[in-house]
C-alpha atoms as a PDB file:
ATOM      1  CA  UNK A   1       0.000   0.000   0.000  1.00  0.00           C
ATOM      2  CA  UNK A   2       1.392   3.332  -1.212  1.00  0.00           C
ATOM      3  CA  UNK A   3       0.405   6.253   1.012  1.00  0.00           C
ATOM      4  CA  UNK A   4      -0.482   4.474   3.873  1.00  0.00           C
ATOM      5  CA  UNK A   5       0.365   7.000   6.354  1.00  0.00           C
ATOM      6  CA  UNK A   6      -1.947   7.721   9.308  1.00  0.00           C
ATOM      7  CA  UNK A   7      -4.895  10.221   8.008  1.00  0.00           C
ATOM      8  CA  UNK A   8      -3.652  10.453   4.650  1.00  0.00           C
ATOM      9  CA  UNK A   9      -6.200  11.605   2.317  1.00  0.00           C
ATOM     10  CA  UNK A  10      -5.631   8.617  -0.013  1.00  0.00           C
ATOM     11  CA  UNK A  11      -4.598   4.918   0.187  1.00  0.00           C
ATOM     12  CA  UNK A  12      -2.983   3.179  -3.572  1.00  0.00           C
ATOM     13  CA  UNK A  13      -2.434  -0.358  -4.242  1.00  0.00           C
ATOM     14  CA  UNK A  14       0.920  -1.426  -5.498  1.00  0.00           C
ATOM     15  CA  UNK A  15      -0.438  -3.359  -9.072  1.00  0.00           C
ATOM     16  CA  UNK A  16      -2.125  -0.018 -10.483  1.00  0.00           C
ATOM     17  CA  UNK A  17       1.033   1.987  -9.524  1.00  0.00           C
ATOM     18  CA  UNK A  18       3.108   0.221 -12.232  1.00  0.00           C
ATOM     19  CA  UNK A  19       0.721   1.360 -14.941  1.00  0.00           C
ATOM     20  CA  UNK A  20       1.743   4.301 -15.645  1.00  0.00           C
ATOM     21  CA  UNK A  21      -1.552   5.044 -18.176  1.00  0.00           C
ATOM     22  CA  UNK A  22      -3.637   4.302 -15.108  1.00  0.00           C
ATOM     23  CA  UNK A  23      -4.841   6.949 -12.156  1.00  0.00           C
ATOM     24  CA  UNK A  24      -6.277   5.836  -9.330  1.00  0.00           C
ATOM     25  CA  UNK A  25      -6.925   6.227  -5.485  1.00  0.00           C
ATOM     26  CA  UNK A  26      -9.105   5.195  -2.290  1.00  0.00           C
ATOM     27  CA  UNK A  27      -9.839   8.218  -0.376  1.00  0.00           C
ATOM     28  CA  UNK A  28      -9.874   8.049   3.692  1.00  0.00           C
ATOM     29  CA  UNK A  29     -11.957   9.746   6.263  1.00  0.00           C
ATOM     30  CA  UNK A  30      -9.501  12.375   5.725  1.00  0.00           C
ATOM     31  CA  UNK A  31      -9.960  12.827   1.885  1.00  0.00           C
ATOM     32  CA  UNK A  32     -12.482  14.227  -0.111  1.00  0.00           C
ATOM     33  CA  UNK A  33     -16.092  13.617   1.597  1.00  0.00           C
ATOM     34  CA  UNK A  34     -18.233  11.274  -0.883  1.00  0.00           C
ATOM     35  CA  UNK A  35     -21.964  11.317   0.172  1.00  0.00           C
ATOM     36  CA  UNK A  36     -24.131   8.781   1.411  1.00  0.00           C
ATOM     37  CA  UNK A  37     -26.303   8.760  -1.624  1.00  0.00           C
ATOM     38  CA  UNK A  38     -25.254   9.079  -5.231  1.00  0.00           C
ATOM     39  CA  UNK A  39     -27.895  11.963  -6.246  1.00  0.00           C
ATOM     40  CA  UNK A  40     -26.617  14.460  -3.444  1.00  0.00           C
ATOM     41  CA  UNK A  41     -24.743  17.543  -3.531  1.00  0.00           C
ATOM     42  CA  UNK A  42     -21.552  15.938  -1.082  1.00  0.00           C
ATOM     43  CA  UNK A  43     -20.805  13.562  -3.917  1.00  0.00           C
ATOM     44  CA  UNK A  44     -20.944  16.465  -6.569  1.00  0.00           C
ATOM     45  CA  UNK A  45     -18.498  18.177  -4.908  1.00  0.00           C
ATOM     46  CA  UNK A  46     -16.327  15.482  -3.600  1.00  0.00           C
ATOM     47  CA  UNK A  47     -16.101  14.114  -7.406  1.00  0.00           C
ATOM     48  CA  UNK A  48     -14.957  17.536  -8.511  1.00  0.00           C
ATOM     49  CA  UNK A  49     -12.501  17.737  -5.521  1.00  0.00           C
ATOM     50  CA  UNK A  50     -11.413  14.753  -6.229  1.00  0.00           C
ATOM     51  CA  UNK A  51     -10.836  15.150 -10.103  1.00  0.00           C
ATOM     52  CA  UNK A  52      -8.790  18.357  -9.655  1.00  0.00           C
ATOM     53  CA  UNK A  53      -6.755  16.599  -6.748  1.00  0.00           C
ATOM     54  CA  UNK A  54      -5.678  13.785  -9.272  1.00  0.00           C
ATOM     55  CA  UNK A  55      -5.141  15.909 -12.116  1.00  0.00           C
ATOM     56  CA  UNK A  56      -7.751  14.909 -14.566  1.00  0.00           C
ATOM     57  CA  UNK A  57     -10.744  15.969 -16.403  1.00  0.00           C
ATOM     58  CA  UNK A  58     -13.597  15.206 -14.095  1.00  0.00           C
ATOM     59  CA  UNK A  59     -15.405  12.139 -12.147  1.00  0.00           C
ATOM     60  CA  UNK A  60     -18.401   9.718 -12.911  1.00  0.00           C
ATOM     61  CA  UNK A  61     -20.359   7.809 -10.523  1.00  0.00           C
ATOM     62  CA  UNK A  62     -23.469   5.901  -9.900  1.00  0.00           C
ATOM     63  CA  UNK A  63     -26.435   5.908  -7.794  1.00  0.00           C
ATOM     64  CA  UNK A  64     -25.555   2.369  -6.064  1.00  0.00           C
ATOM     65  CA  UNK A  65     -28.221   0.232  -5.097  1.00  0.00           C
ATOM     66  CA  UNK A  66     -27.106  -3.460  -4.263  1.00  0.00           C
ATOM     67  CA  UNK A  67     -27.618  -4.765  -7.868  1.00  0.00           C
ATOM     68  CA  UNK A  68     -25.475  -5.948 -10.741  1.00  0.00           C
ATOM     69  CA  UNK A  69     -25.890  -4.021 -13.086  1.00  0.00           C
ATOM     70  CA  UNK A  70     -22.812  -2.384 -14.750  1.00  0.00           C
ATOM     71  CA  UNK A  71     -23.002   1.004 -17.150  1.00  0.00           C
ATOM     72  CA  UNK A  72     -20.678   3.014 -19.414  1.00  0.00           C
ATOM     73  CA  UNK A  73     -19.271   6.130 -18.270  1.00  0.00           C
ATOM     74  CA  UNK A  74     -18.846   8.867 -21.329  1.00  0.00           C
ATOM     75  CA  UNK A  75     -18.547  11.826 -19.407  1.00  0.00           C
ATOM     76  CA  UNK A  76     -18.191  13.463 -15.263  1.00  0.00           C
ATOM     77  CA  UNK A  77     -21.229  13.473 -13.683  1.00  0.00           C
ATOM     78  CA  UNK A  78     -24.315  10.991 -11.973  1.00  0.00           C
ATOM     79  CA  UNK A  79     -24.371   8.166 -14.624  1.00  0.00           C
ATOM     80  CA  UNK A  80     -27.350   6.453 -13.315  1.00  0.00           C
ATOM     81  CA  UNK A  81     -28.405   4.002 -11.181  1.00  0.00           C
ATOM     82  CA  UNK A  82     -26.142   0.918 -11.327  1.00  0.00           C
ATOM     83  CA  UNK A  83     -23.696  -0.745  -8.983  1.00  0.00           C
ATOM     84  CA  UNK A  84     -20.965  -0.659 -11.873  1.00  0.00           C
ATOM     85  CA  UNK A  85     -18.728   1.735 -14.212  1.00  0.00           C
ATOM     86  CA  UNK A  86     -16.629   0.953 -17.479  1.00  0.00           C
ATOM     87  CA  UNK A  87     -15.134   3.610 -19.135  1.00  0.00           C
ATOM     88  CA  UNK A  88     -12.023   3.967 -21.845  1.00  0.00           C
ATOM     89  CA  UNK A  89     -12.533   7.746 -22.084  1.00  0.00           C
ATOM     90  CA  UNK A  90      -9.305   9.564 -21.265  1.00  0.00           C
ATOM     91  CA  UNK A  91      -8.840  12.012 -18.475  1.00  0.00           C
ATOM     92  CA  UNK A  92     -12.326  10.431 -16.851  1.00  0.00           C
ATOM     93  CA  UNK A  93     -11.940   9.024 -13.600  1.00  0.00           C
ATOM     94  CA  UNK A  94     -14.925   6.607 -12.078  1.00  0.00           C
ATOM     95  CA  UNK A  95     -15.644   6.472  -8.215  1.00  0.00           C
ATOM     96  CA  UNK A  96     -17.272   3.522  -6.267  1.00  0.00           C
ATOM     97  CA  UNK A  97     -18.592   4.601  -2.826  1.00  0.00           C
ATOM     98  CA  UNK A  98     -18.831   2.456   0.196  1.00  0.00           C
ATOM     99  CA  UNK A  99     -18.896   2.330   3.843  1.00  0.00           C
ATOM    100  CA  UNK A 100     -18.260  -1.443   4.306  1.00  0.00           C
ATOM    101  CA  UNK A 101     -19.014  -3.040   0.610  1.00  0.00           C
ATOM    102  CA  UNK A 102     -16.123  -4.097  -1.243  1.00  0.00           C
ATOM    103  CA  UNK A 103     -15.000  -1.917  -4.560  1.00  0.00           C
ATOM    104  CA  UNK A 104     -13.150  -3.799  -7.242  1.00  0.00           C
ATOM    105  CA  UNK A 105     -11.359  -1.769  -9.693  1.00  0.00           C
ATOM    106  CA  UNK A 106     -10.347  -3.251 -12.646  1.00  0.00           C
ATOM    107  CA  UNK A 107      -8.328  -2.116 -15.591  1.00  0.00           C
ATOM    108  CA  UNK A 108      -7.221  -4.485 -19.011  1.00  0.00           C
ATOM    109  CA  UNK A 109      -5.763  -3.983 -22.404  1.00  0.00           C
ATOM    110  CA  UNK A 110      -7.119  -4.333 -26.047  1.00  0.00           C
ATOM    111  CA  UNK A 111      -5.162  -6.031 -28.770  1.00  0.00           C
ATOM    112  CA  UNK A 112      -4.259  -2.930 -29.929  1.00  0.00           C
ATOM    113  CA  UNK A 113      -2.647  -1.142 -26.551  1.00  0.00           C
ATOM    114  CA  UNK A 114      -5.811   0.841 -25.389  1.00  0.00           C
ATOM    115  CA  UNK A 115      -6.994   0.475 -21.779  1.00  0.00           C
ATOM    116  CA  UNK A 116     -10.598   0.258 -20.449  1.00  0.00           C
ATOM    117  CA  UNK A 117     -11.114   0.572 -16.575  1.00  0.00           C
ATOM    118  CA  UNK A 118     -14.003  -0.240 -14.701  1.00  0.00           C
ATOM    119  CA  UNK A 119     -14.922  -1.041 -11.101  1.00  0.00           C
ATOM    120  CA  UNK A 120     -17.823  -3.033  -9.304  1.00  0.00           C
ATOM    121  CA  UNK A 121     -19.679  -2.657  -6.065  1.00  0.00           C
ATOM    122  CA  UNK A 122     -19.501  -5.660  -4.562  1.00  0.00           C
ATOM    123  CA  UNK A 123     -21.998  -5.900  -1.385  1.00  0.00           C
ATOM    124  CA  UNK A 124     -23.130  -8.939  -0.343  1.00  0.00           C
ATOM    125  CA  UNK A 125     -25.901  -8.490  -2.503  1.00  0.00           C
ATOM    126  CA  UNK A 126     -24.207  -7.815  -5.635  1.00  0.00           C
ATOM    127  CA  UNK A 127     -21.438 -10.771  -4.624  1.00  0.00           C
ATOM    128  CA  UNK A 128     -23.806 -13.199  -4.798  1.00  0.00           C
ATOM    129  CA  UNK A 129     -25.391 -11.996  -8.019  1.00  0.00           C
ATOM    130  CA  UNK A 130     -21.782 -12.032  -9.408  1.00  0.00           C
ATOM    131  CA  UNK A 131     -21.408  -8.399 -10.192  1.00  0.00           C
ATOM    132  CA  UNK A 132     -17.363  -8.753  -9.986  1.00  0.00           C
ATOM    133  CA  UNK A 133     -17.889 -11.359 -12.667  1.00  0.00           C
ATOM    134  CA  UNK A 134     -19.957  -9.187 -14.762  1.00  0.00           C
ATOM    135  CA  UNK A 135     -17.199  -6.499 -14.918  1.00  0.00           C
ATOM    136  CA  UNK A 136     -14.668  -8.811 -15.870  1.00  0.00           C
ATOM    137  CA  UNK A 137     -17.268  -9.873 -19.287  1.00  0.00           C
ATOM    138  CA  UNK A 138     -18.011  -6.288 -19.600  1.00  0.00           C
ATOM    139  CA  UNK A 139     -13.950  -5.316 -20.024  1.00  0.00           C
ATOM    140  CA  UNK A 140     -13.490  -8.538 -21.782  1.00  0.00           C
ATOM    141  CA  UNK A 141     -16.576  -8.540 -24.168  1.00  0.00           C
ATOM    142  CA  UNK A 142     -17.933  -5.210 -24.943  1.00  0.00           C
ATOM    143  CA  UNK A 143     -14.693  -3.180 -23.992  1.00  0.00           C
ATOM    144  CA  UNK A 144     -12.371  -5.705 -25.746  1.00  0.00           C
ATOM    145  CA  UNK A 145      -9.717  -6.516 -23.327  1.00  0.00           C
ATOM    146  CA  UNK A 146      -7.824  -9.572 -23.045  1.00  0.00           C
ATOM    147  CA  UNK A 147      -8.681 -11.126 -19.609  1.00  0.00           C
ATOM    148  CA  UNK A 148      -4.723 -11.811 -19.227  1.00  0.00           C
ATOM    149  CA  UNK A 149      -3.549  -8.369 -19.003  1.00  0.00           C
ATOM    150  CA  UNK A 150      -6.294  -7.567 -16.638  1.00  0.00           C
ATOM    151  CA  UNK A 151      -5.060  -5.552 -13.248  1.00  0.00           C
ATOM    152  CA  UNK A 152      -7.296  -5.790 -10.419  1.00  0.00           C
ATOM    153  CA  UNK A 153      -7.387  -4.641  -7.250  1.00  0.00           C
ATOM    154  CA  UNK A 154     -10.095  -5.117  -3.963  1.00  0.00           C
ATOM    155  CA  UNK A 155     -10.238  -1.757  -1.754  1.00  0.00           C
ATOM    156  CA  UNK A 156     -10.865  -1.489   2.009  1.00  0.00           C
ATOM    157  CA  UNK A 157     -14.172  -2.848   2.769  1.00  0.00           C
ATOM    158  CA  UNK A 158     -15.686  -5.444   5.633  1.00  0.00           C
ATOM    159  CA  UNK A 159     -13.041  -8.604   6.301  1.00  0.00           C
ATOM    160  CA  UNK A 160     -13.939 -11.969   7.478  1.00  0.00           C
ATOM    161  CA  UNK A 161     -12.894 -11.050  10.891  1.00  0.00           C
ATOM    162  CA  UNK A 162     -15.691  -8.719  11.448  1.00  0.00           C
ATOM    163  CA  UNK A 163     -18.418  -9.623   8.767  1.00  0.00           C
ATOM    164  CA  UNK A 164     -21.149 -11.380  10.501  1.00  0.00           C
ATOM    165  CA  UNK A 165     -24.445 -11.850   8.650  1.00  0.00           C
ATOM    166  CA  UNK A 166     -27.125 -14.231   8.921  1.00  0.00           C
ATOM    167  CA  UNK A 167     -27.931 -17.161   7.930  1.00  0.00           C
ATOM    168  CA  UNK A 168     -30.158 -15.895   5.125  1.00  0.00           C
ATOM    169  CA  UNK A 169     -27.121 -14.352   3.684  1.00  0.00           C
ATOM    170  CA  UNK A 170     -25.396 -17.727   3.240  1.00  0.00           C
ATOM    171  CA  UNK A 171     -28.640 -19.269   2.067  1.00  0.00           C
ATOM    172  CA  UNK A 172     -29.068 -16.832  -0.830  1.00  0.00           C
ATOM    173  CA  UNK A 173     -24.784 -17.313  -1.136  1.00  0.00           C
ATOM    174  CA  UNK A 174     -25.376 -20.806  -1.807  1.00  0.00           C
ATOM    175  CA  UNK A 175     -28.441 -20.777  -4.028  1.00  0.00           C
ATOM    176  CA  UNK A 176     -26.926 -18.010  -6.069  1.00  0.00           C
ATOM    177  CA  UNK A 177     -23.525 -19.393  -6.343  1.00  0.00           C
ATOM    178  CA  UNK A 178     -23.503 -22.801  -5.692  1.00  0.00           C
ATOM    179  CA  UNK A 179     -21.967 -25.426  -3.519  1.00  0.00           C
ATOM    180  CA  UNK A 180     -18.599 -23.067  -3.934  1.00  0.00           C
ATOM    181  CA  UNK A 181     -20.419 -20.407  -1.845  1.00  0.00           C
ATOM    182  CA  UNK A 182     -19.190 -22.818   1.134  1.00  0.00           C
ATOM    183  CA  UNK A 183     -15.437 -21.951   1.213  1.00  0.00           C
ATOM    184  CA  UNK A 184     -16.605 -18.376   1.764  1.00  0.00           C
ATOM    185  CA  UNK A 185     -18.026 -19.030   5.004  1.00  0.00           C
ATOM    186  CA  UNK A 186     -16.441 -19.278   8.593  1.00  0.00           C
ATOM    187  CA  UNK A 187     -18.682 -21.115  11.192  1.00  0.00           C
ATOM    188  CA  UNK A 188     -17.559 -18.899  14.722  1.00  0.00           C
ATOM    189  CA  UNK A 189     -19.356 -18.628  17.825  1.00  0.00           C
ATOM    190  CA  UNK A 190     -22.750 -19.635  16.370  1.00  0.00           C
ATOM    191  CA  UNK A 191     -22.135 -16.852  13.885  1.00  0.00           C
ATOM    192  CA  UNK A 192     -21.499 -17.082   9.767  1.00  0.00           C
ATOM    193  CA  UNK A 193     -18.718 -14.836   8.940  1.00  0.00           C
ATOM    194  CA  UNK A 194     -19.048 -13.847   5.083  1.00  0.00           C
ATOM    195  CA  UNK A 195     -15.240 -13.502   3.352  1.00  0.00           C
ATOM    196  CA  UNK A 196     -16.199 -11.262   0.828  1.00  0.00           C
ATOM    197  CA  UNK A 197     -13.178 -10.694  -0.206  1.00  0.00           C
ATOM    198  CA  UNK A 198     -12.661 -14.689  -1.313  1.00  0.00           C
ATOM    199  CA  UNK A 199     -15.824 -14.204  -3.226  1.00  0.00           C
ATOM    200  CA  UNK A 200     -14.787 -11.762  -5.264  1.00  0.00           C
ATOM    201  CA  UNK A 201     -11.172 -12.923  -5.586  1.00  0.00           C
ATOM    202  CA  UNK A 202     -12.895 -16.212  -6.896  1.00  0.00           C
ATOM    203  CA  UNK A 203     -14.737 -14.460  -9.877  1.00  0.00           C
ATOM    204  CA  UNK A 204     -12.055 -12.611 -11.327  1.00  0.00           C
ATOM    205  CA  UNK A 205     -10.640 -15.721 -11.144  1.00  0.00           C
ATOM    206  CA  UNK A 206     -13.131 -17.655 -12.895  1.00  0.00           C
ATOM    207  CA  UNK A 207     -13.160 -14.558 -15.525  1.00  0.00           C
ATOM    208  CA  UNK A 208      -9.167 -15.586 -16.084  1.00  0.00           C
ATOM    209  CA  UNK A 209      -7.664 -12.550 -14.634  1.00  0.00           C
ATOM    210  CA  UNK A 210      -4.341 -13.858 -13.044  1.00  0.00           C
ATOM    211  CA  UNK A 211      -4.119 -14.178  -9.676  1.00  0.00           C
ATOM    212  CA  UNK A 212      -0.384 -12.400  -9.462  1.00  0.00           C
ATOM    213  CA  UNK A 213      -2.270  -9.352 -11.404  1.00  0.00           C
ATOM    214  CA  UNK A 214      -4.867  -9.159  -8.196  1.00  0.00           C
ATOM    215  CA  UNK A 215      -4.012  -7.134  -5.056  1.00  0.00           C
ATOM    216  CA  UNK A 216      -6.107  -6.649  -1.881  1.00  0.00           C
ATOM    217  CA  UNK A 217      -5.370  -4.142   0.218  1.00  0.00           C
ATOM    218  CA  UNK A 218      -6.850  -6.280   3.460  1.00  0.00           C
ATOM    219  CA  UNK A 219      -7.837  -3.883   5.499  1.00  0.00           C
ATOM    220  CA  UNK A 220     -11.039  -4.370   7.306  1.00  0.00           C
ATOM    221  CA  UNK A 221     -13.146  -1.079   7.471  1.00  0.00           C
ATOM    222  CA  UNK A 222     -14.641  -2.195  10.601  1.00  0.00           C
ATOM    223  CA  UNK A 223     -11.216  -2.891  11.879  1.00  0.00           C
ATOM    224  CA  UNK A 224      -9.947   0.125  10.273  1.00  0.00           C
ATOM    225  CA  UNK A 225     -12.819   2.880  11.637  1.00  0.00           C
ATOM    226  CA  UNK A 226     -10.247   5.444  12.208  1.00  0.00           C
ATOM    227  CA  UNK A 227      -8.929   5.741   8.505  1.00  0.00           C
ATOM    228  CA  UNK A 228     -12.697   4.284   6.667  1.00  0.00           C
ATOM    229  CA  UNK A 229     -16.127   4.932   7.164  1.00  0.00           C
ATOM    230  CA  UNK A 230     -17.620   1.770   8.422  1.00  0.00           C
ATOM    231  CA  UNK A 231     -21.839   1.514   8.616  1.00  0.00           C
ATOM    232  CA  UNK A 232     -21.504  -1.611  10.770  1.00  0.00           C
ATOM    233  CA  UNK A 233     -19.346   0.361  13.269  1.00  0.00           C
ATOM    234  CA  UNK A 234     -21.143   4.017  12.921  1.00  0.00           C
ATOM    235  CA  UNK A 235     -24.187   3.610  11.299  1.00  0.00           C
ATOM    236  CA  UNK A 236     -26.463   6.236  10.202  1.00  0.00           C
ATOM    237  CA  UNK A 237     -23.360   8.386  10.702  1.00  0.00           C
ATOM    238  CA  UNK A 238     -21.325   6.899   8.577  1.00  0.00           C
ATOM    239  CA  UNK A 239     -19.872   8.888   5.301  1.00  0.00           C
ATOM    240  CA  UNK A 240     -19.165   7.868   2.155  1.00  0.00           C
ATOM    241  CA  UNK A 241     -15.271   6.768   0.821  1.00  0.00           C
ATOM    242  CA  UNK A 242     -14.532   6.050  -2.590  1.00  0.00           C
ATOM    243  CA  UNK A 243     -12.293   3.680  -4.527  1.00  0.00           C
ATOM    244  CA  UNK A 244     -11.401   5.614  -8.050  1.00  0.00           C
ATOM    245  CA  UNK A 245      -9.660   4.475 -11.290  1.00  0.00           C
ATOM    246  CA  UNK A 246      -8.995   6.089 -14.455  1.00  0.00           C
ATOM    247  CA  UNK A 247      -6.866   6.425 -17.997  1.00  0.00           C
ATOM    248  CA  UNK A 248      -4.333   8.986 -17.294  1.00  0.00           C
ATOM    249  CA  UNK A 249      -3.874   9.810 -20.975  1.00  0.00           C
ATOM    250  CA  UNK A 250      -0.545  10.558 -19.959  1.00  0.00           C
ATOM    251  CA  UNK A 251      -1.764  13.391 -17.566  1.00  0.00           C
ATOM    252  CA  UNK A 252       0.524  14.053 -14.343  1.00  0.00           C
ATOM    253  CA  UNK A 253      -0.877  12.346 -11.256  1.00  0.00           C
ATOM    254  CA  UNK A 254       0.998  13.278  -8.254  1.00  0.00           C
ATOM    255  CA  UNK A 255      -1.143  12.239  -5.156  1.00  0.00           C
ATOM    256  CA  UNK A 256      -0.906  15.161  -2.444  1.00  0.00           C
ATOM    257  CA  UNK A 257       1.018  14.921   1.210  1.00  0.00           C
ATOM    258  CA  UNK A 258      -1.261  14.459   3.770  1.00  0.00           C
ATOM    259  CA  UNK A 259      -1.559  17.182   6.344  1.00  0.00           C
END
């Protein structure tokens, strides 16, 4: 993790770094201030905050809603309601919000050397309906890239330390997914813990992304409440972060000191 340090405005992952055609960030508690919803004014301004921060043209984001469906981002702005972004514009960033839900971002090559990006929200909801696996066919089938030189990377969200749910959560798991759903399950206490993270790992995975071209940051948000808005651990209260990728189009992309 690059920019790691304590109330940093943004966390990067390692695998993105290397691409130098690629921007991206996860902002902190102590970073630009994403709303709640994706039709209110906090996220307007945090987008354009966040934009002019990472030195690019603007940000596009989606009212999220614990589906799977994915859209295509053309320019900044509210792109409508779905729980997934693709883009291959240039100098467009697109932000996943979350306070607990994992964000996958995802970048990949065409044949011919141009990049698409895209990421998922992947609640529990959208895990199960295989919204991380959707991305990967969207980048792969209507974007063009190869799934091989796809570059993916999970953002903060709720570990399988601290992600209880019931049991109707691994009920619709395992009717959605199938007898793999089990590995992503820890019996504790009486309580199912849901590993997200494995879920998701597993279908860019089964989309043939390689596994050395996936990095998760593994922090725990609930763990982690200092640094990332949690809802299990404030609630109501709880803000907004985002995890943001973009094509650079060779556009400067220095991420700021933190304070």
């Amino acid at each position: 993790m690059s920019g790691g340090r304590r109330h940093a405005p943004f966390v990067r992952f390692q695998n993105l770094l290397k691409l130098d055609h690629i921007t991206h960030a996860v902002t902190t508690r102590h970073g630009p201030a994403f709303g709640q919803v994706g039709t209110d004014q906090a996220t307007v301004r945090a987008a354009a905050e966040t934009a002019e921060l990472l030195h690019m043209n603007g940000t596009a984001w989606a009212h999220q809603v614990h589906g799977n469906t994915i859209l295509q981002a053309h320019q900044p702005g509210l792109v409508g309601q779905a729980d997934g972004l693709v883009t291959d514009a240039g100098g467009l960033l697109i932000a996943g919000r979350s306070a607990d839900c994992p964000i996958i971002l995802l970048t990949g090559q065409r044949n011919d050397g141009t990049a698409a990006v895209g990421f998922a929200h992947a609640s529990w909801r959208s895990t199960v309906e295989g919204i991380t696996g959707i991305l990967v066919d969207r980048l792969a089938g209507d974007m063009g890239c190869l799934p091989r030189t796809m570059t993916a990377a999970i953002a903060p969200s709720a570990g399988p330390c601290c992600y209880e749910v019931g049991e109707e959560v691994r009920d619709q798991a395992m009717l959605e997914l199938g007898s793999k759903a089990v590995k992503y399950f820890l019996r504790r206490d009486d309580s199912w813990f849901f590993n997200l993270w494995s879920a998701n790992l597993g279908q860019l995975l089964d989309g043939g992304v390689p596994q050395d071209q996936v990095e998760n940051l593994g922090i725990c948000t609930i763990c982690a409440g200092d640094d990332f808005w949690s809802w299990r651990t404030q609630g109501p209260k709880a803000g907004r972060f985002a995890a943001i990728i973009g094509i650079s189009q060779g556009l400067s992309c220095q991420i700021p000191p933190s304070n």
